[in-house]
N, C-alpha and C. Protein backbone atom coordinates (compact mmCIF):
# COMPACT_ATOMS: atom_id res chain seq x y z
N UNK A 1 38.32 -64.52 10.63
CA UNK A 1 39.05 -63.27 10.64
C UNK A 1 39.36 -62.89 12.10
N UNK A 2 40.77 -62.67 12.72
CA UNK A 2 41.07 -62.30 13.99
C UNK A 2 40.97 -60.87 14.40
N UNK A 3 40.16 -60.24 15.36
CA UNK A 3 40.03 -59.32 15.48
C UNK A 3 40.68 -57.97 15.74
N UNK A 4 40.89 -57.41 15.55
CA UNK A 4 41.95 -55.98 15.88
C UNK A 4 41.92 -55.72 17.05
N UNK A 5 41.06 -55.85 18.20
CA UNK A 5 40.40 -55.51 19.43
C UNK A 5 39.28 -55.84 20.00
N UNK A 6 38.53 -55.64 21.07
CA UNK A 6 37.47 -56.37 21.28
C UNK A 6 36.81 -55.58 22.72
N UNK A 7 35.88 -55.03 22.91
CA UNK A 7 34.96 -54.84 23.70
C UNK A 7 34.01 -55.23 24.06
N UNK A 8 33.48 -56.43 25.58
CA UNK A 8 32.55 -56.95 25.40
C UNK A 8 32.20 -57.78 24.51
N UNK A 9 30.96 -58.12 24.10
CA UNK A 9 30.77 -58.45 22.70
C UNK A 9 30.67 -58.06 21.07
N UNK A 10 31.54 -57.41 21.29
CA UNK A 10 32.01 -55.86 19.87
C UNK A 10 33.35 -56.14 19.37
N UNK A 11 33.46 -56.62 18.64
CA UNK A 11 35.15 -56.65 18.44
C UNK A 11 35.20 -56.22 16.71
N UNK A 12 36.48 -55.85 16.27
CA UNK A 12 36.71 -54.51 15.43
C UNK A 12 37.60 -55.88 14.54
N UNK A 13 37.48 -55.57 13.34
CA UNK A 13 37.88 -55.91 12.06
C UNK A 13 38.25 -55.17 11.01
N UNK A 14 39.31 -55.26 10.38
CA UNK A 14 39.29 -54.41 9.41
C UNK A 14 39.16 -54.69 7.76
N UNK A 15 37.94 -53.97 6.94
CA UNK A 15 37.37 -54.55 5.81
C UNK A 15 38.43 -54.10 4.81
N UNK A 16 38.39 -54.32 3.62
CA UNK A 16 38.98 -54.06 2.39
C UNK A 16 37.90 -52.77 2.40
N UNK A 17 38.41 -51.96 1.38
CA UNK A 17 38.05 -50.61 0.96
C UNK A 17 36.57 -51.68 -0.15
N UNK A 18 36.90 -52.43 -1.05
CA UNK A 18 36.41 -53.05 -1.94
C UNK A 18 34.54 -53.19 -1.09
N UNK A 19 34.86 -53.47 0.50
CA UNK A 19 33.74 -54.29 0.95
C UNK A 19 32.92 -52.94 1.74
N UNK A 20 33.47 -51.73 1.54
CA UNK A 20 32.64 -50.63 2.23
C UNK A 20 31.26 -50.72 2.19
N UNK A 21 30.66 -50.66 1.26
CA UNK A 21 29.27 -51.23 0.80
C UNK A 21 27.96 -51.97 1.64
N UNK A 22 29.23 -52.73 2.63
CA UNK A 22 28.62 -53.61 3.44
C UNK A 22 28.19 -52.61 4.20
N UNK A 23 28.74 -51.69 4.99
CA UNK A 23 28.25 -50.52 5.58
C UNK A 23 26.80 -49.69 5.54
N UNK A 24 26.37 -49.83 4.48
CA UNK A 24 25.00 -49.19 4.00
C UNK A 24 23.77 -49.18 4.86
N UNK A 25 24.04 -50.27 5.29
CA UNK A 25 22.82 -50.31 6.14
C UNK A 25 22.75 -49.56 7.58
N UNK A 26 23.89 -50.37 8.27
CA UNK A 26 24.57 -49.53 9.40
C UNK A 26 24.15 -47.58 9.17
N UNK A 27 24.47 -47.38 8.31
CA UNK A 27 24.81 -46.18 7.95
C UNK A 27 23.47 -45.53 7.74
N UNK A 28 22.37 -46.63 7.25
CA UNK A 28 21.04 -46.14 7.16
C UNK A 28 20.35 -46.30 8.70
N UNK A 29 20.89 -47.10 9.28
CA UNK A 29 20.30 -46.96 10.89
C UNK A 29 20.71 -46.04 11.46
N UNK A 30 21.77 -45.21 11.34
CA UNK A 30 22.14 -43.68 11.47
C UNK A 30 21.86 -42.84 11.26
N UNK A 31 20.62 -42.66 11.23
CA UNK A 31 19.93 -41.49 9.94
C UNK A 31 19.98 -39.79 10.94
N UNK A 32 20.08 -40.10 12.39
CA UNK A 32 20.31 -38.78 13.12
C UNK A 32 21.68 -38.43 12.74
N UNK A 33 22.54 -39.05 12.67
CA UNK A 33 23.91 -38.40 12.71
C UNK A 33 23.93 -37.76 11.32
N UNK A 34 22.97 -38.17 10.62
CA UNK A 34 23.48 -37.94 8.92
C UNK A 34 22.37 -36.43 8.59
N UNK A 35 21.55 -36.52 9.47
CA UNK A 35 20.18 -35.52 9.30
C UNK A 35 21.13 -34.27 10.83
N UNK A 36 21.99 -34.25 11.61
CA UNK A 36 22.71 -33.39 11.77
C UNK A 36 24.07 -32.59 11.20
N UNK A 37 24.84 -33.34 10.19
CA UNK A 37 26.08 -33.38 10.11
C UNK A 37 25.83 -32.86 9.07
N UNK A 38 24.68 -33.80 8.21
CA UNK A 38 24.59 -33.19 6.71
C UNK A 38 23.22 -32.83 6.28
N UNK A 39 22.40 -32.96 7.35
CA UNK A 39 21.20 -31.83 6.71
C UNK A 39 20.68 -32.83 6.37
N UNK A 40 20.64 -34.29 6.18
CA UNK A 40 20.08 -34.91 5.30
C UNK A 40 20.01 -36.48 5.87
N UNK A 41 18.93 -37.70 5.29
CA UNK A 41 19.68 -38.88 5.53
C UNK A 41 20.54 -39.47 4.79
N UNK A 42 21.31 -40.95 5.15
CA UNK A 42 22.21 -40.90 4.08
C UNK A 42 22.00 -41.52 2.83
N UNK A 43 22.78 -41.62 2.27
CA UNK A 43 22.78 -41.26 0.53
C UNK A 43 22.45 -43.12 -0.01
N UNK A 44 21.95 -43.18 -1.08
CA UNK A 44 22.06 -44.97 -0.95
C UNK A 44 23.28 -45.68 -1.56
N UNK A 45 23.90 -44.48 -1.78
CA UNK A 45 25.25 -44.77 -1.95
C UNK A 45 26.43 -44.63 -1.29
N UNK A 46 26.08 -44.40 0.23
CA UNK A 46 26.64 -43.82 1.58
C UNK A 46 28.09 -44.28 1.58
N UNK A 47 27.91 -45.62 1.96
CA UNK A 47 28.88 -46.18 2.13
C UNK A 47 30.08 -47.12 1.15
N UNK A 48 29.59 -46.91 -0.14
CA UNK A 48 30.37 -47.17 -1.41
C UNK A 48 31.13 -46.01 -1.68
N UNK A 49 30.84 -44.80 -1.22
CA UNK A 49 31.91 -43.67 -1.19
C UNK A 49 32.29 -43.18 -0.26
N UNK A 50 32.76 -44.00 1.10
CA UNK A 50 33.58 -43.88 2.11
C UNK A 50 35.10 -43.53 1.59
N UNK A 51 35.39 -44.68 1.22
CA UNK A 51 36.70 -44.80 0.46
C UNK A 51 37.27 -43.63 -0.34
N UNK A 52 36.36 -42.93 -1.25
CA UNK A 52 36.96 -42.42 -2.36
C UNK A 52 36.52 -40.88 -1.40
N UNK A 53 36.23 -40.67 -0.42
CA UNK A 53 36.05 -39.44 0.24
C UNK A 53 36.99 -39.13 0.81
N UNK A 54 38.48 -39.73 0.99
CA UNK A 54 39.52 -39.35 1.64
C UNK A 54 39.93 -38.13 0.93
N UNK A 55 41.15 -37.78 1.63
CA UNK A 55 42.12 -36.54 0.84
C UNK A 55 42.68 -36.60 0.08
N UNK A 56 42.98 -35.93 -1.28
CA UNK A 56 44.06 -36.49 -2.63
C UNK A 56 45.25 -36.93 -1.60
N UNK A 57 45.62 -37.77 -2.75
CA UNK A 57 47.08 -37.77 -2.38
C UNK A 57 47.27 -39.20 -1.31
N UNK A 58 46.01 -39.40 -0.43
CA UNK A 58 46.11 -40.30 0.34
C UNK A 58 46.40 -42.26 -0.41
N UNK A 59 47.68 -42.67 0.05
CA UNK A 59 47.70 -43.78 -0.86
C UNK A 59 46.64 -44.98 -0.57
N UNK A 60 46.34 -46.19 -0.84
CA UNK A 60 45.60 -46.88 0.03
C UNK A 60 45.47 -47.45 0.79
N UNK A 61 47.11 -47.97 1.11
CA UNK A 61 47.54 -48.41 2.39
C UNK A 61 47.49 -47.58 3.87
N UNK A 62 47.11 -46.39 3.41
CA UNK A 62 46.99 -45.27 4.17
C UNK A 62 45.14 -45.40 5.26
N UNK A 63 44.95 -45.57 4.08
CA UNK A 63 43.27 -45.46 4.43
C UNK A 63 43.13 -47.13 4.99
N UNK A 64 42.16 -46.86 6.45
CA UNK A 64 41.26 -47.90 6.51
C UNK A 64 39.90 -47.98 7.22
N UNK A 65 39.19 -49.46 6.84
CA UNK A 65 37.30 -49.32 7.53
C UNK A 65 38.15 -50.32 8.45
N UNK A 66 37.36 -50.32 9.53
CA UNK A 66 37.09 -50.96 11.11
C UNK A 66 35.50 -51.14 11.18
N UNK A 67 35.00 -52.60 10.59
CA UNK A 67 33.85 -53.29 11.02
C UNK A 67 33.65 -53.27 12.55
N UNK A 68 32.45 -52.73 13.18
CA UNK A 68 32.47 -53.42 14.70
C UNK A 68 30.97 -54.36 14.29
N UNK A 69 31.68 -55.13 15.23
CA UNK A 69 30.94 -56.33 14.96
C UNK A 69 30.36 -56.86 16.12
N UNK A 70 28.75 -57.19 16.89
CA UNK A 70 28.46 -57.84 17.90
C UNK A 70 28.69 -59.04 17.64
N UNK A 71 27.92 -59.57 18.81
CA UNK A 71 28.10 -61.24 18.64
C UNK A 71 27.30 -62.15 18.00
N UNK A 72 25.77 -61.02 17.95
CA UNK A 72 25.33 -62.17 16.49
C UNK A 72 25.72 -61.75 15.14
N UNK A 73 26.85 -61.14 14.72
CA UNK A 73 27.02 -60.75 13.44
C UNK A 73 27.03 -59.55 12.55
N UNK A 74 26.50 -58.62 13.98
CA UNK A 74 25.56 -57.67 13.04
C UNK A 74 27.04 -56.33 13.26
N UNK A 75 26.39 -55.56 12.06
CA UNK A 75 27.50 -54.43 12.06
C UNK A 75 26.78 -53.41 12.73
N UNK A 76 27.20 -53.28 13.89
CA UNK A 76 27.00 -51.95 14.80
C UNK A 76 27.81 -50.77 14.79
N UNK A 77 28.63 -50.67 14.66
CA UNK A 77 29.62 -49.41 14.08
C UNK A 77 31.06 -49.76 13.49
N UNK A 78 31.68 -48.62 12.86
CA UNK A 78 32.43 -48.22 12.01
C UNK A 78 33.27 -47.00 13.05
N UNK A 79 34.91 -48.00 12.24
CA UNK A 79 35.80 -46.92 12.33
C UNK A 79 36.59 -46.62 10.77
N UNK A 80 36.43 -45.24 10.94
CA UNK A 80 37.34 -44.88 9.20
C UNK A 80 38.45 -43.86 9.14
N UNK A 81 39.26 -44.05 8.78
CA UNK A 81 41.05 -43.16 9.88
C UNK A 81 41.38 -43.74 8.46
N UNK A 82 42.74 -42.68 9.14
CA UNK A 82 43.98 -42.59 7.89
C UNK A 82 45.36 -43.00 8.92
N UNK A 83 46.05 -43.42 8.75
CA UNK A 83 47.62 -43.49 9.34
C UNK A 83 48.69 -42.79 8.67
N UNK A 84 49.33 -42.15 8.97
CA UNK A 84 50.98 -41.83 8.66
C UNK A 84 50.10 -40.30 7.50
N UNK A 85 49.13 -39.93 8.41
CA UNK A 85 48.37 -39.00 7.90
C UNK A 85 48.47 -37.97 8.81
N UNK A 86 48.61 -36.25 8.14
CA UNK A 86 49.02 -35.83 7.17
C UNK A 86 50.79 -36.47 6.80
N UNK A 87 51.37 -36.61 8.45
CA UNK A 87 52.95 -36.79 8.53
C UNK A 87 52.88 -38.79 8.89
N UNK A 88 54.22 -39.02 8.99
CA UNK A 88 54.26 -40.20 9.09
C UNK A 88 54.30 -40.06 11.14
N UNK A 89 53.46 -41.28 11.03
CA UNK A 89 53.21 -41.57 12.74
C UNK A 89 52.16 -40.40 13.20
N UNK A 90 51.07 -39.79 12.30
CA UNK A 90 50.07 -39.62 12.85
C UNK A 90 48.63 -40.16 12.34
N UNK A 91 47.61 -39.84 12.99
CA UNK A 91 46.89 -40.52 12.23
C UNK A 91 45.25 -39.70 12.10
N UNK A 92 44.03 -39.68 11.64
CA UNK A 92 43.34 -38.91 11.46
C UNK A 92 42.03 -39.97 11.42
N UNK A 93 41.28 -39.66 12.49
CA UNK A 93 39.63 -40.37 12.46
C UNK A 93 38.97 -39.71 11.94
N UNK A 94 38.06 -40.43 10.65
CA UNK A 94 37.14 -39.18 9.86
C UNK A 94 35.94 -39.98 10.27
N UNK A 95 35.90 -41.36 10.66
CA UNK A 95 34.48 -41.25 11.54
C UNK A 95 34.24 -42.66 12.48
N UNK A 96 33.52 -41.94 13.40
CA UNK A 96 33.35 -43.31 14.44
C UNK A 96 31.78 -43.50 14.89
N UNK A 97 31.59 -44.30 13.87
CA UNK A 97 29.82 -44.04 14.30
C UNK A 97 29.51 -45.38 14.52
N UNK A 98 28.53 -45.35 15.59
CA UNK A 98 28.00 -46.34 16.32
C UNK A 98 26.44 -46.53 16.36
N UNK A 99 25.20 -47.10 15.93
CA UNK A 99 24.41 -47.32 15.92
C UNK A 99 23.53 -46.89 16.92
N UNK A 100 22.11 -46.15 16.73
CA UNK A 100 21.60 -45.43 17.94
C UNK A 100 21.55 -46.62 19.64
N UNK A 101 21.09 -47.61 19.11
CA UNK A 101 20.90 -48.75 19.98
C UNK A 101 22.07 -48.99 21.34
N UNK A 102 23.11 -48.72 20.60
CA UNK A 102 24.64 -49.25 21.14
C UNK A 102 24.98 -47.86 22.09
N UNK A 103 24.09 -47.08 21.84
CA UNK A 103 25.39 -45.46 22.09
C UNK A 103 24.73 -45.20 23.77
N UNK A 104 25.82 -44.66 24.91
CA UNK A 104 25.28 -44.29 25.65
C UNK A 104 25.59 -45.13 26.89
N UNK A 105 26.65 -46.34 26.67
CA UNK A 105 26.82 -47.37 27.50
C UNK A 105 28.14 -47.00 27.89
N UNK A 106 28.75 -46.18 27.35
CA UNK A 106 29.92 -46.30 27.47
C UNK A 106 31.22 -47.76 26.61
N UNK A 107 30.20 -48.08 25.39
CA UNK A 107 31.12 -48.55 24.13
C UNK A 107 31.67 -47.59 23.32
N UNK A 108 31.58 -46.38 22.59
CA UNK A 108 32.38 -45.66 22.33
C UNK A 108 33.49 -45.51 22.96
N UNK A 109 34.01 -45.11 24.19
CA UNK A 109 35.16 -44.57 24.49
C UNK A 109 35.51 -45.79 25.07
N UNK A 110 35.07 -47.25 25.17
CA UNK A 110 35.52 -48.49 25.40
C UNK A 110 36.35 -48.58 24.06
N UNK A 111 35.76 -48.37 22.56
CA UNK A 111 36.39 -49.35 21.57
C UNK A 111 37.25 -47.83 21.29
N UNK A 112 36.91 -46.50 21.66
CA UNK A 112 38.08 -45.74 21.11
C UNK A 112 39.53 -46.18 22.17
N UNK A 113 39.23 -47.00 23.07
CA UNK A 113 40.57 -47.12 23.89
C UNK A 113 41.65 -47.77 23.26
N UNK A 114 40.45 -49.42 22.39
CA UNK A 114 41.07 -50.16 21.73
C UNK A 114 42.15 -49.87 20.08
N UNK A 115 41.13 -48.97 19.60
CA UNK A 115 41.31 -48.49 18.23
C UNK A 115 42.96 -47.80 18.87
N UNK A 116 42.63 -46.74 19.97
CA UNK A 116 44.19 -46.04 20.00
C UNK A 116 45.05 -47.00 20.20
N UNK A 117 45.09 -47.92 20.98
CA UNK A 117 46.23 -49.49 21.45
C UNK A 117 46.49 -49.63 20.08
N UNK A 118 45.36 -50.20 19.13
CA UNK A 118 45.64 -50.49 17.78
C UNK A 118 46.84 -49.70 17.09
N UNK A 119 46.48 -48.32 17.03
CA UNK A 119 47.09 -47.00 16.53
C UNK A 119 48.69 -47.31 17.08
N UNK A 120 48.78 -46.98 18.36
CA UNK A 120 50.48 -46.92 19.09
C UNK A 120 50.99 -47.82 18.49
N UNK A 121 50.57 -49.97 18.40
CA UNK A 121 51.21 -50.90 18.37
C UNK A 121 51.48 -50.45 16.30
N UNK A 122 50.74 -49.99 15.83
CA UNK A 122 51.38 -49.50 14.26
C UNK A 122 52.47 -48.79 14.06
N UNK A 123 52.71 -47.61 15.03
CA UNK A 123 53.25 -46.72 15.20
C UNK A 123 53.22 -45.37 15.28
N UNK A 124 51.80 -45.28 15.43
CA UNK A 124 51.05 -43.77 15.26
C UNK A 124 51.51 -43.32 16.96
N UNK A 125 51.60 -41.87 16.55
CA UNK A 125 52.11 -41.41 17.98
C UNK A 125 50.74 -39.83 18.43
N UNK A 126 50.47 -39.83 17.36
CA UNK A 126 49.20 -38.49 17.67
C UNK A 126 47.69 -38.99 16.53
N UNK A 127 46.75 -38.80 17.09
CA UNK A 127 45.14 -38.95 16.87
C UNK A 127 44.90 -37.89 16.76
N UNK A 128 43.95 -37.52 14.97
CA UNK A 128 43.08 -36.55 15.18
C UNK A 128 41.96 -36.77 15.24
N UNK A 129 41.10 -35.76 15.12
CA UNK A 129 39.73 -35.96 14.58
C UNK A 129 38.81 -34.61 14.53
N UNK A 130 37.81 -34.39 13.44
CA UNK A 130 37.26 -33.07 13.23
C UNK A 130 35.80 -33.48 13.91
N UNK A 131 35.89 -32.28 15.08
CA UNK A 131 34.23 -32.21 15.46
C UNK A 131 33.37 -31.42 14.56
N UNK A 132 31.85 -31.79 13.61
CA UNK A 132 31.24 -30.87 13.43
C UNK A 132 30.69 -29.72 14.26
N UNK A 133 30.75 -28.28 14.42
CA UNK A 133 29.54 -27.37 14.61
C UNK A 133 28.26 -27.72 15.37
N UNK A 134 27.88 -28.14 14.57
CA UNK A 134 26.31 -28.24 15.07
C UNK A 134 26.05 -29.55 15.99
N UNK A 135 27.48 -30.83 16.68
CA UNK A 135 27.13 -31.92 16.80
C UNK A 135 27.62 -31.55 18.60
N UNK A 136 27.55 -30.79 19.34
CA UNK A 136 27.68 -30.73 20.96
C UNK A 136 28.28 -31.92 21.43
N UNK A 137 26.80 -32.90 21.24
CA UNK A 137 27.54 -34.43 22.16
C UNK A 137 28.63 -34.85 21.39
N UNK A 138 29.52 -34.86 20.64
CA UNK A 138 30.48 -35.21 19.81
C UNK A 138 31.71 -34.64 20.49
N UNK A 139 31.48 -32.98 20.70
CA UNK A 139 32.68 -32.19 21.18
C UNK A 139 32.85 -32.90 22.49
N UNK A 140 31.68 -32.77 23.40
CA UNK A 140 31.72 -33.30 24.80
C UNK A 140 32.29 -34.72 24.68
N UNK A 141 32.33 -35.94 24.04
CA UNK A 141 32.52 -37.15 24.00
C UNK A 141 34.47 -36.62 23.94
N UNK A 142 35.05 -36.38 22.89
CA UNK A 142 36.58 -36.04 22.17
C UNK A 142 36.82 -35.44 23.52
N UNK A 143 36.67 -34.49 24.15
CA UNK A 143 37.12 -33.51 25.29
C UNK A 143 37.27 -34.38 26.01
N UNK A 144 36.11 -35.39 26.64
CA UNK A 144 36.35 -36.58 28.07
C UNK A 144 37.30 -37.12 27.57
N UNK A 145 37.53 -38.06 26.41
CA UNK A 145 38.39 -38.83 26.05
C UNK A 145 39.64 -38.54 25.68
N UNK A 146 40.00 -37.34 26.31
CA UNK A 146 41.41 -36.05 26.23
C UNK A 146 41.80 -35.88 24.99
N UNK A 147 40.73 -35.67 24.57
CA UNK A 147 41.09 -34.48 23.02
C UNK A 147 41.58 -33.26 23.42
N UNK A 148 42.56 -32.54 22.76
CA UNK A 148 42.64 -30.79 22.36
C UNK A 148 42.47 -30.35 21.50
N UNK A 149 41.24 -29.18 21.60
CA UNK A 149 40.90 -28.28 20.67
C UNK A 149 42.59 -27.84 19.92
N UNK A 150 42.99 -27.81 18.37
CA UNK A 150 43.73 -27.22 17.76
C UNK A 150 43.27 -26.45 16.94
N UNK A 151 42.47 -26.22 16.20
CA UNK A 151 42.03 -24.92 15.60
C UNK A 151 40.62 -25.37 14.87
N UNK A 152 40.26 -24.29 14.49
CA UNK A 152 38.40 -24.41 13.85
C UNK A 152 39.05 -24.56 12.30
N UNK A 153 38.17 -25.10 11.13
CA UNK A 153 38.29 -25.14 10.14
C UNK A 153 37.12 -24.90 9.31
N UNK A 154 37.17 -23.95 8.46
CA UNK A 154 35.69 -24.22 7.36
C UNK A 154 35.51 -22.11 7.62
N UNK A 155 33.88 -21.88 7.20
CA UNK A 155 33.01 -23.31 7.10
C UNK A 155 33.57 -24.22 5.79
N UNK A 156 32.78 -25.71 6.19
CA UNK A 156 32.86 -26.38 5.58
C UNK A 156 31.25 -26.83 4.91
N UNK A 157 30.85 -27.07 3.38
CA UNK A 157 29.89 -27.61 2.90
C UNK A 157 29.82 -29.21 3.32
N UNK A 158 28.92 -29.35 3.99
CA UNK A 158 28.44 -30.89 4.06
C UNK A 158 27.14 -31.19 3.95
N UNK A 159 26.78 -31.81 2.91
CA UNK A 159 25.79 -32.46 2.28
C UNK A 159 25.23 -30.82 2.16
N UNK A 160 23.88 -30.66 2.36
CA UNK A 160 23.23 -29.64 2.87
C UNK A 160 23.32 -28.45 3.71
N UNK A 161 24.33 -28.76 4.47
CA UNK A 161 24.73 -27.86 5.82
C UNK A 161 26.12 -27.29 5.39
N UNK A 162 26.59 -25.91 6.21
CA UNK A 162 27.68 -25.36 6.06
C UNK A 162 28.14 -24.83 7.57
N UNK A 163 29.54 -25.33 7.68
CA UNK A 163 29.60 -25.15 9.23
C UNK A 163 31.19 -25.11 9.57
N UNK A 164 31.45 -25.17 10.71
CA UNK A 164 32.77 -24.77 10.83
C UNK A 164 33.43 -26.36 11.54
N UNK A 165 34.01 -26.75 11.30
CA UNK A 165 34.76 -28.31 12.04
C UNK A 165 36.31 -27.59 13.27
N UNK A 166 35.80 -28.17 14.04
CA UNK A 166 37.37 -27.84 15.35
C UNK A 166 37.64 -29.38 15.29
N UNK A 167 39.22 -28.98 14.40
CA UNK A 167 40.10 -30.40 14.43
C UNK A 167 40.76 -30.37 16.17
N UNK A 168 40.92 -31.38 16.49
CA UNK A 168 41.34 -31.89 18.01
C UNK A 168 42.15 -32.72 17.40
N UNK A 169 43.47 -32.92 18.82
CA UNK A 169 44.59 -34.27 18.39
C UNK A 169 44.52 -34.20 20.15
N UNK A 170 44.95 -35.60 19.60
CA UNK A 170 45.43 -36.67 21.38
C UNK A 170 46.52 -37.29 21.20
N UNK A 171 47.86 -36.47 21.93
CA UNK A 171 48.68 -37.69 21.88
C UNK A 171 48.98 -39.12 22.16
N UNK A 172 49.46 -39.90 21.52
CA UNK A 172 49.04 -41.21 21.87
C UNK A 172 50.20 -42.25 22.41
N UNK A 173 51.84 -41.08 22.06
CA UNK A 173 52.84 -41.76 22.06
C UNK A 173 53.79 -40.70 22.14
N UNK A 174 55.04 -40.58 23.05
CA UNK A 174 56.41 -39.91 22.08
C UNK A 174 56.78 -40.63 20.76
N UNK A 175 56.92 -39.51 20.04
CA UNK A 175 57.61 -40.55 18.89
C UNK A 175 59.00 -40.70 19.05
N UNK A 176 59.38 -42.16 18.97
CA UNK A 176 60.82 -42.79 19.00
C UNK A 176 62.03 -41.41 18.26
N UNK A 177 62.84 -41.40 19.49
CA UNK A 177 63.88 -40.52 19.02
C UNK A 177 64.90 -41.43 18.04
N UNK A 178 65.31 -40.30 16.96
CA UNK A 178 66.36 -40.78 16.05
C UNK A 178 67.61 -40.58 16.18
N UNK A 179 68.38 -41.77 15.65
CA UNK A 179 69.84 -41.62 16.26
C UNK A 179 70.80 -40.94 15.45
């Protein structure tokens, strides 16, 4: 399988919706992000309902997972976005989580460089993404990586917790003028 991008020894793949599942574990080595966001750890069905957690309406060509993958194999983080979401040529990150081990090196805003390259060469011209409330290092990470605050949303119920989300967008492109 040829990779979408590549950081170091991390390079990004993208799974079928079918293979989310594979995720589970990853997702159980996450257990801080899931015991802030949602009050809770995650579910043992975490990552078999990635997929079906999008927004109505979203088709499936719309939705996709981004395996990150080291070099012995192992799944160290996940990217999960929408394209041509809400409008056509934008796009929406609903999550970028990276394994406690990995975080802190400066691979996050390495593979978010890649993921946006990814994004432009599709045709996406603006990136969102919703910070939780209660998650600080999250806001601080989106802000360095020239996010703008666009408005608060919620509260929102998650898992256990109820809180308010500030959606941010980054432009990523003009979009091509029409003739």
């Amino acid at each position: 399988m040829r990779p979408l991008f590549q950081l170091g020894d991390v390079t990004a793949h993208r799974i079928d919706d079918a293979e989310a599942e594979r995720f589970q574990p990853l997702l159980e080595r996450c257990e801080d992000f899931f015991r802030l966001c949602y009050g809770r750890p995650a579910r043992p069905d975490e990552a078999r309902l990635l997929p079906s957690e999008r927004p109505p309406g979203v088709t499936p060509g719309q939705g996709h997972l981004l395996a990150l993958v080291d070099s012995t194999g192992a799944w160290v983080g996940v990217f999960e976005g929408l394209q041509d979401f809400p409008t056509r040529g934008e796009s929406y990150l609903g999550l970028l989580l990276l394994e406690p081990r990995t975080r802190g090196r400066g691979l996050g805003a390495g593979l978010l460089a890649g993921y946006e390259d990814w994004l432009r060469a599709s045709g996406q011209h603006v990136l969102r993404v919703g910070v939780s409330e209660p998650n600080p290092a999250a806001l601080r990470f989106w802000t360095r990586e020239g996010f703008l605050a666009e408005t608060w949303v919620g509260p929102l119920t998650q898992g256990a917790l109820s809180y308010r989300v500030l959606r941010m967008r980054k432009t990523l492109t003009a979009p091509a003028a029409t003739p």
